[in-house]
Structure formats: C-alpha cells, structure tokens
PDB file of N, CA and C in Angstrom:
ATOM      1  N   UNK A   1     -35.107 -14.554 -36.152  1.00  0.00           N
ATOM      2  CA  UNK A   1     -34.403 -14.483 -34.876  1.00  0.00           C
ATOM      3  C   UNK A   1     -35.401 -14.555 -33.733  1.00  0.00           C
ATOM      4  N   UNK A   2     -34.789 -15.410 -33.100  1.00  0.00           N
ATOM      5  CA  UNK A   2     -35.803 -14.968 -31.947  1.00  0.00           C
ATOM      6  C   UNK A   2     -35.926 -14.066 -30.438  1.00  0.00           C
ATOM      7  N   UNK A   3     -36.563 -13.665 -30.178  1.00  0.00           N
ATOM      8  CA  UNK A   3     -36.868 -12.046 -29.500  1.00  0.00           C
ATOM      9  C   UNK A   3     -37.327 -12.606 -28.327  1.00  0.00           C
ATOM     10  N   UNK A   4     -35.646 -12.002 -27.312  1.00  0.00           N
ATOM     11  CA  UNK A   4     -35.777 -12.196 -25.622  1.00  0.00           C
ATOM     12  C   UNK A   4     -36.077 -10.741 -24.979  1.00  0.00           C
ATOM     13  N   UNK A   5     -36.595 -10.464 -23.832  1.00  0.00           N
ATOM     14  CA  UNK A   5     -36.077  -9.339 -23.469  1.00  0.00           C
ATOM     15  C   UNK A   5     -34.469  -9.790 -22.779  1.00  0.00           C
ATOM     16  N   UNK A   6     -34.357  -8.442 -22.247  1.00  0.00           N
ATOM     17  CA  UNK A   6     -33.068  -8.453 -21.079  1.00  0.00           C
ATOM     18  C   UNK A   6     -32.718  -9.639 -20.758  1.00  0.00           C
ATOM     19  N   UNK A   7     -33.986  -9.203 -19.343  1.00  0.00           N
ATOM     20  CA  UNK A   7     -33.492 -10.202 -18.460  1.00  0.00           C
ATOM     21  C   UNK A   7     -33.150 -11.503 -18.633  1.00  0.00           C
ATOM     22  N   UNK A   8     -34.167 -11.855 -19.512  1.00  0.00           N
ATOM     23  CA  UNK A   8     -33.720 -13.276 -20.550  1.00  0.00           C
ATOM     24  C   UNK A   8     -32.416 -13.654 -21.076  1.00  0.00           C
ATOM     25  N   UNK A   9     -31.871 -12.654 -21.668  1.00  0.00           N
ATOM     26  CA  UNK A   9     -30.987 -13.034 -22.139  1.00  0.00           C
ATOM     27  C   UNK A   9     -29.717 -12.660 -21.434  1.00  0.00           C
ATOM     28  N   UNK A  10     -29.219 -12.034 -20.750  1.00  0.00           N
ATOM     29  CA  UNK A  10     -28.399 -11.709 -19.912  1.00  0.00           C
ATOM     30  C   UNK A  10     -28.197 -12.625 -18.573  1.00  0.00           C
ATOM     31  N   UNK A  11     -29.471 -13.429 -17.971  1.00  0.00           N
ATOM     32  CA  UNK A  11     -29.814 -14.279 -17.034  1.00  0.00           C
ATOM     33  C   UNK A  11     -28.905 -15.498 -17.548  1.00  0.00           C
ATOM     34  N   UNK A  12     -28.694 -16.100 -18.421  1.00  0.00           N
ATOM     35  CA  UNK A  12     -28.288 -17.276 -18.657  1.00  0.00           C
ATOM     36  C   UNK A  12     -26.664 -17.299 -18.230  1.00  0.00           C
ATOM     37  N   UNK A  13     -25.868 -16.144 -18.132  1.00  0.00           N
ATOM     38  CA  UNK A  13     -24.718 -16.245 -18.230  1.00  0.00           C
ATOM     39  C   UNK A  13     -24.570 -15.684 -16.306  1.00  0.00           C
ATOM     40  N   UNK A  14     -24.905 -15.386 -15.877  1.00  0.00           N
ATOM     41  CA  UNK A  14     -25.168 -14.763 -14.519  1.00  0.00           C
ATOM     42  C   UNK A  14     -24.976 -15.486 -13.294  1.00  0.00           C
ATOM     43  N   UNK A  15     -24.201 -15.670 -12.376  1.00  0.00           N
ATOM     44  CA  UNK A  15     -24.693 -16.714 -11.716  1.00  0.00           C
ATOM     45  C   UNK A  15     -25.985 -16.512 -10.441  1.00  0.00           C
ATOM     46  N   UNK A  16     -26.207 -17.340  -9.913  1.00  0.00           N
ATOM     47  CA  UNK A  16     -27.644 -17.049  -8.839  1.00  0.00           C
ATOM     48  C   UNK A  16     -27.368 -15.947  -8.242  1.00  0.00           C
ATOM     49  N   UNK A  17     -26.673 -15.699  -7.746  1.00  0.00           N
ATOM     50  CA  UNK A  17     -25.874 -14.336  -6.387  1.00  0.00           C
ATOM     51  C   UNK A  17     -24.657 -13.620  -7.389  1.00  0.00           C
ATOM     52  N   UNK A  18     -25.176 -13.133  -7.689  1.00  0.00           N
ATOM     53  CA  UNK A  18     -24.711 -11.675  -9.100  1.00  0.00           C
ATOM     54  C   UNK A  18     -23.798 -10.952  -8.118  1.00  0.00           C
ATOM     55  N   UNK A  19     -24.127 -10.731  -6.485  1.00  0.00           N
ATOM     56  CA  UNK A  19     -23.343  -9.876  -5.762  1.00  0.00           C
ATOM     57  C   UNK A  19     -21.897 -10.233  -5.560  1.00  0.00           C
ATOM     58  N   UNK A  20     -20.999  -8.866  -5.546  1.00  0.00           N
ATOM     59  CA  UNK A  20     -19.492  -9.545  -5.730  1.00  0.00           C
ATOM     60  C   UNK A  20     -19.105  -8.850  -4.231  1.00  0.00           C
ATOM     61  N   UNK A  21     -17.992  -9.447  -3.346  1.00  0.00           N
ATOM     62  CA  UNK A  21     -17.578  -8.192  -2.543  1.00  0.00           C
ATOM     63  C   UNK A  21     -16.477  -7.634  -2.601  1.00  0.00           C
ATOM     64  N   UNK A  22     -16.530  -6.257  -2.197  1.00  0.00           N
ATOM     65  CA  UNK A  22     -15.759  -5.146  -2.426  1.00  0.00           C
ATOM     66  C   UNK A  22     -14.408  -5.624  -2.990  1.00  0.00           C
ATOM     67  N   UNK A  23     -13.451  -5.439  -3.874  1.00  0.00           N
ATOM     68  CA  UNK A  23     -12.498  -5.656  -3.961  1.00  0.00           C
ATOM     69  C   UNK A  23     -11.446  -4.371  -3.153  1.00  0.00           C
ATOM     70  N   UNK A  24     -11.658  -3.198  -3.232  1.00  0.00           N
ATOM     71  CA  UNK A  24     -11.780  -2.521  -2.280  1.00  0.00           C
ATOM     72  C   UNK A  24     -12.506  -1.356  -1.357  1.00  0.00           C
ATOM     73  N   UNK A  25     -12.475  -1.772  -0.251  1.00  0.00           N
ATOM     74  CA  UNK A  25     -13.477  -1.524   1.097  1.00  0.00           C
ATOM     75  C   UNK A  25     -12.912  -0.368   0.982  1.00  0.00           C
ATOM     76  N   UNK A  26     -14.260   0.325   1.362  1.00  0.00           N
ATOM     77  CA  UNK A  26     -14.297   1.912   1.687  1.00  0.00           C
ATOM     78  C   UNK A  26     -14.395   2.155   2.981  1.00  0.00           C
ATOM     79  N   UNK A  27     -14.363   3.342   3.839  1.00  0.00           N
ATOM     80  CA  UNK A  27     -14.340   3.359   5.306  1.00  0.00           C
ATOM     81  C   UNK A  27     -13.081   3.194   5.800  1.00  0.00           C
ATOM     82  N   UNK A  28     -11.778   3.748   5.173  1.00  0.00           N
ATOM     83  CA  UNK A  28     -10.423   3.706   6.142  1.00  0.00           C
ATOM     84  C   UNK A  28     -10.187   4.496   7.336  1.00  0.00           C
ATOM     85  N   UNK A  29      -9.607   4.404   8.144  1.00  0.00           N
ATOM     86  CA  UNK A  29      -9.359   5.259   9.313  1.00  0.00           C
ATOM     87  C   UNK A  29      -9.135   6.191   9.154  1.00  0.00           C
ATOM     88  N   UNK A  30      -9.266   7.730   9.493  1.00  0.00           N
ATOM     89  CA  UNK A  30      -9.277   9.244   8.859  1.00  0.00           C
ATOM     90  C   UNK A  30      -7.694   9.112   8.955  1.00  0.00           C
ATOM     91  N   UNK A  31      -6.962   9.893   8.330  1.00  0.00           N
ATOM     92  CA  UNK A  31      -5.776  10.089   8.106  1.00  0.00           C
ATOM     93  C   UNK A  31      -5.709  11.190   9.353  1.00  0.00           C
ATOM     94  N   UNK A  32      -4.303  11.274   9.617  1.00  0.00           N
ATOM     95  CA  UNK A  32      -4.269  12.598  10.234  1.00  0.00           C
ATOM     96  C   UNK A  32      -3.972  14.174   9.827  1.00  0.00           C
ATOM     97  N   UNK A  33      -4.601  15.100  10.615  1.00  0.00           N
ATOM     98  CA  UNK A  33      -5.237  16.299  10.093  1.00  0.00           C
ATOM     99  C   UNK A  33      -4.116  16.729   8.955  1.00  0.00           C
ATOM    100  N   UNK A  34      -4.016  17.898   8.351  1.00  0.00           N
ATOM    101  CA  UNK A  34      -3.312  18.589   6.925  1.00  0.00           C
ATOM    102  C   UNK A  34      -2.634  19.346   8.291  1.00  0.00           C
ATOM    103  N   UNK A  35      -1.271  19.338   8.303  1.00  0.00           N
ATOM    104  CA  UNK A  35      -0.343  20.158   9.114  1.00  0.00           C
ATOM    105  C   UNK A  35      -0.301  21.455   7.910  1.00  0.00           C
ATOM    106  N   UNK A  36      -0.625  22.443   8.005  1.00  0.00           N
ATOM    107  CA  UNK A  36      -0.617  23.249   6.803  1.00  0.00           C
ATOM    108  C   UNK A  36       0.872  24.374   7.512  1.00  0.00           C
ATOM    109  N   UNK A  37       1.655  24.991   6.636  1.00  0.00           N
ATOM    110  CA  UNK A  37       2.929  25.770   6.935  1.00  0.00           C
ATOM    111  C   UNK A  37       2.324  26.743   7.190  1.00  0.00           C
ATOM    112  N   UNK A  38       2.830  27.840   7.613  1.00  0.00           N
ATOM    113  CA  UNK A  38       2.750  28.770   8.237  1.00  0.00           C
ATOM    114  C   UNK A  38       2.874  30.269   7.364  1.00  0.00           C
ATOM    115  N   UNK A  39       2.549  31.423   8.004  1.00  0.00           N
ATOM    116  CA  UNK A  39       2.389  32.538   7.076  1.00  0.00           C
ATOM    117  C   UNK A  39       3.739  32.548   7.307  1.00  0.00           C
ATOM    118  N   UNK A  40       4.320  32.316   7.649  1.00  0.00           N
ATOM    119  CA  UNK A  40       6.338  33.204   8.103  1.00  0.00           C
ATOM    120  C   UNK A  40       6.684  32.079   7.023  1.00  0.00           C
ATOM    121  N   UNK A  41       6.712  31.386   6.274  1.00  0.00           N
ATOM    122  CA  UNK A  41       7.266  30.653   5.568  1.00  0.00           C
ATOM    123  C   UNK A  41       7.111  31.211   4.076  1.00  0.00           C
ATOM    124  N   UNK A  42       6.013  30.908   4.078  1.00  0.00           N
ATOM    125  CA  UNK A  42       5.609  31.814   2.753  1.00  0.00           C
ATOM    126  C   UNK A  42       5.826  33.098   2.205  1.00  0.00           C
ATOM    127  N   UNK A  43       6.047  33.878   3.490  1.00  0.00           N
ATOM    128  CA  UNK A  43       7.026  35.150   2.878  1.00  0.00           C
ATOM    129  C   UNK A  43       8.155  35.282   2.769  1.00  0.00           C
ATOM    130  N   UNK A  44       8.856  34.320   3.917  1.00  0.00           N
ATOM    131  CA  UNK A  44      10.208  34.047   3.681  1.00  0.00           C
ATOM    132  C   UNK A  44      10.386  33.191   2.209  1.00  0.00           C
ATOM    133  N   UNK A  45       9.484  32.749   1.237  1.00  0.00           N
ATOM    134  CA  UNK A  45      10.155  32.082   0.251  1.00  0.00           C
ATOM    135  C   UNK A  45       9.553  32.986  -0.723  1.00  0.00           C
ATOM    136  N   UNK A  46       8.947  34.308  -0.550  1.00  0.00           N
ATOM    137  CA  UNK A  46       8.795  35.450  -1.082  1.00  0.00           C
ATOM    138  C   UNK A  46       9.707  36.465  -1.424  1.00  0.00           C
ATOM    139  N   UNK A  47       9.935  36.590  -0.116  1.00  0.00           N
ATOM    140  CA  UNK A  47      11.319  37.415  -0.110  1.00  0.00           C
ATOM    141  C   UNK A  47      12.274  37.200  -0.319  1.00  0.00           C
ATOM    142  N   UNK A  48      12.420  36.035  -0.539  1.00  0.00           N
ATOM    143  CA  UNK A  48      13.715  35.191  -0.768  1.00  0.00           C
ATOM    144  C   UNK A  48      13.640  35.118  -2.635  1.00  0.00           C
ATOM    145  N   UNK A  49      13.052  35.187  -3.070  1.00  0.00           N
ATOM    146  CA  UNK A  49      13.119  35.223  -4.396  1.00  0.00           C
ATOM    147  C   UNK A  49      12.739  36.353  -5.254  1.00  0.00           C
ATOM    148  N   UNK A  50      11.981  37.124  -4.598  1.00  0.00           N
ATOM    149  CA  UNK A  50      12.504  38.693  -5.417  1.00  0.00           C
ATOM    150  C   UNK A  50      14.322  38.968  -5.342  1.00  0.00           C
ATOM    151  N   UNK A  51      15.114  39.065  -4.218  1.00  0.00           N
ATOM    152  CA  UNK A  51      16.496  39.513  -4.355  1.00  0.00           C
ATOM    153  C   UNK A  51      16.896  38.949  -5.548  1.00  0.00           C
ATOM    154  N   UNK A  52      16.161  37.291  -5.745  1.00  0.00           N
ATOM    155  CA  UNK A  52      17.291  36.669  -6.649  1.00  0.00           C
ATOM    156  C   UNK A  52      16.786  36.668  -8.232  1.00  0.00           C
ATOM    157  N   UNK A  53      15.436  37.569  -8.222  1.00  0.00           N
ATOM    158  CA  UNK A  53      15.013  37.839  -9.605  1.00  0.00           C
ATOM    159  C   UNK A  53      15.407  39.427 -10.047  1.00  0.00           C
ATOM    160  N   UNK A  54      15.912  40.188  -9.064  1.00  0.00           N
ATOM    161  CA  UNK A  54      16.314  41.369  -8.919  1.00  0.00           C
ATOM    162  C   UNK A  54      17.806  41.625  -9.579  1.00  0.00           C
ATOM    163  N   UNK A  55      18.867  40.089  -8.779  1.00  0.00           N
ATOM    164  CA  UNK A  55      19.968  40.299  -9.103  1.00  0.00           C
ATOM    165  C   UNK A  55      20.461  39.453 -10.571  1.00  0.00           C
ATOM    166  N   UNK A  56      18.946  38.442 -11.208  1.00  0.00           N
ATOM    167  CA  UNK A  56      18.913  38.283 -12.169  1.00  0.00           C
ATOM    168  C   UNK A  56      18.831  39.070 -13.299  1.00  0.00           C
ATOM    169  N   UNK A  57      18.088  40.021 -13.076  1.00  0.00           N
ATOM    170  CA  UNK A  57      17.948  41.358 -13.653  1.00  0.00           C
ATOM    171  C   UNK A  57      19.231  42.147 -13.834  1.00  0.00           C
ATOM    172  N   UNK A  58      19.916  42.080 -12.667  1.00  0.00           N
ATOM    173  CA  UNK A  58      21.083  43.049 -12.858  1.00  0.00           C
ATOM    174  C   UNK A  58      22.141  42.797 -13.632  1.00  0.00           C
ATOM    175  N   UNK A  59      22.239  41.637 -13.615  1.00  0.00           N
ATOM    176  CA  UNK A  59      23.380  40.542 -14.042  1.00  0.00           C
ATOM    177  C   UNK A  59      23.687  40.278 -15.542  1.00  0.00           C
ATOM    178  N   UNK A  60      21.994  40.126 -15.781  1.00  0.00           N
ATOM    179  CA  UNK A  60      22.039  40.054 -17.881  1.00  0.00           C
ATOM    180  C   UNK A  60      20.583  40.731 -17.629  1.00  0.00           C
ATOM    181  N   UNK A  61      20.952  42.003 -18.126  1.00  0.00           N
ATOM    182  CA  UNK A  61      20.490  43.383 -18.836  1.00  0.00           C
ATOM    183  C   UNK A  61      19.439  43.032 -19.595  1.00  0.00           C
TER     184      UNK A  61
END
C-alpha cells in the first residue's frame, strides 16, 4: 500500500477554498427583555391550590 500523510490524502477531494458560509448567521437582534410575573401571582396560584388539595382531602378520606 502506499503511505500518504493527511493532508495528502484528504487534499484530493477538497476543493481550493474549503471555506463554506454560514448556513446560519449568528448575531440576531436581542430579543426583548424576559417580562417575568410577579410575586402576587405566584401566591395567588398558591393559595389557590391548597383549598383545592384540602377539599380533595375532605371529599375521599
């Protein structure tokens, strides 16, 4: 057999300008900020679901 390195042998199939471009581009426009909910929400869906694990409880023993 005969004995290429690499570049040798990988070169033949390659074309001159190996470089491809991006299929997709990085750098999008920042999204806008995370509107995040509020503490009054989160307890309201707190409180709102103990009553109804409470009256689950009551209901079947």
């Amino acid at each position: 057999m005969e004995s290429r390195r690499d570049e040798e042998f990988y070169s033949r199939d390659r074309p001159v300008h190996p470089a491809l471009p991006e299929d997709r581009p990085r750098g999008a426009k920042p999204k806008a900020p995370v509107k995040h909910r509020g503490p009054w929400l989160t307890a309201a869906l707190v409180i709102g679901v103990i009553p109804l694990i409470v009256v689950g409880i009551a209901l079947f023993p």
